[in-house]
Protein backbone atom coordinates (compact mmCIF):
# COMPACT_ATOMS: atom_id res chain seq x y z
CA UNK A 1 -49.44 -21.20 -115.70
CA UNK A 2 -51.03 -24.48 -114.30
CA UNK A 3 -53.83 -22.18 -112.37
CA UNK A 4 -54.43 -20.02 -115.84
CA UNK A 5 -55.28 -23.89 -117.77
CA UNK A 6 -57.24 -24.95 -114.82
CA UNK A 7 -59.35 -21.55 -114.92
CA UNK A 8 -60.12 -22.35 -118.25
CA UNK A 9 -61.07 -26.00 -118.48
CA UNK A 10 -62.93 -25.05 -115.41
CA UNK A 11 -64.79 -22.03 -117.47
CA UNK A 12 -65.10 -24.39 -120.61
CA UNK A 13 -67.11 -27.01 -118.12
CA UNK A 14 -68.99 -24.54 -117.06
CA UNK A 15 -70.01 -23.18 -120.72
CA UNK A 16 -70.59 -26.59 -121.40
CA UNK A 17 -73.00 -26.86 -118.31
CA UNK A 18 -74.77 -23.70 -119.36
CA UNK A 19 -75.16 -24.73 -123.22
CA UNK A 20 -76.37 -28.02 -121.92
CA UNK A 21 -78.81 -26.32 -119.95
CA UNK A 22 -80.14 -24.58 -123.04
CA UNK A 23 -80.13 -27.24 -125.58
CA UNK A 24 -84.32 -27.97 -126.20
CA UNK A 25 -83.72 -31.81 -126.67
CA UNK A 26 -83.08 -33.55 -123.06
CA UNK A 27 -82.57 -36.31 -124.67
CA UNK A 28 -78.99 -38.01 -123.50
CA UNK A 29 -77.84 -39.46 -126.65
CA UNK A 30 -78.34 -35.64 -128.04
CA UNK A 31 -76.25 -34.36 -125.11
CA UNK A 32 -73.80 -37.10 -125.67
CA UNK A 33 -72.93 -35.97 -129.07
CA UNK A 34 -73.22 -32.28 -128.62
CA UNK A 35 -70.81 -32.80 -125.62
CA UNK A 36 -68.17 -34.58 -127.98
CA UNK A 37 -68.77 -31.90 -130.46
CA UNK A 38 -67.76 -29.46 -127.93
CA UNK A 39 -64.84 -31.18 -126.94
CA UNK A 40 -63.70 -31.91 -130.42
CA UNK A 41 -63.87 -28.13 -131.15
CA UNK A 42 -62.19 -27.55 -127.84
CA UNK A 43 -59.38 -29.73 -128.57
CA UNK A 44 -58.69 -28.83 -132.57
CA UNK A 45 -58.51 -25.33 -131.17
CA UNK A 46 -56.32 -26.24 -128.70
CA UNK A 47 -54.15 -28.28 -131.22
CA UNK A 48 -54.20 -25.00 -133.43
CA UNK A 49 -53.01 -22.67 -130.85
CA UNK A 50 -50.14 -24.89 -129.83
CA UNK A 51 -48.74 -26.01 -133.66
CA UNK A 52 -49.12 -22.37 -134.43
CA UNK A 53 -46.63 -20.90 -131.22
CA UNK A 54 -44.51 -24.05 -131.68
């Protein structure tokens, strides 16, 4: 179970990377806020999944 969550925080770094890569604006305060966008959607998802099974 432990190596299934680390696969996928390891692929969701990796999307991030990539989508980082992409983004037209290398500006870091733009990164910074698409980053915590990313991670808020992570985590609400996250939060959904487990309320919903429990």
């Amino acid at each position: 179970m432990i190596d299934r969550s680390k696969a996928a925080v390891r692929a969701f770094l990796e999307a991030e990377r990539r989508f980082h890569a992409m983004v037209p604006v290398p500006d870091v305060y733009s990164m910074l806020f698409v980053r915590t966008l990313l991670w808020f959607t992570f985590f609400a998802l996250l939060y959904t999944l487990v309320t919903a099974v429990v």
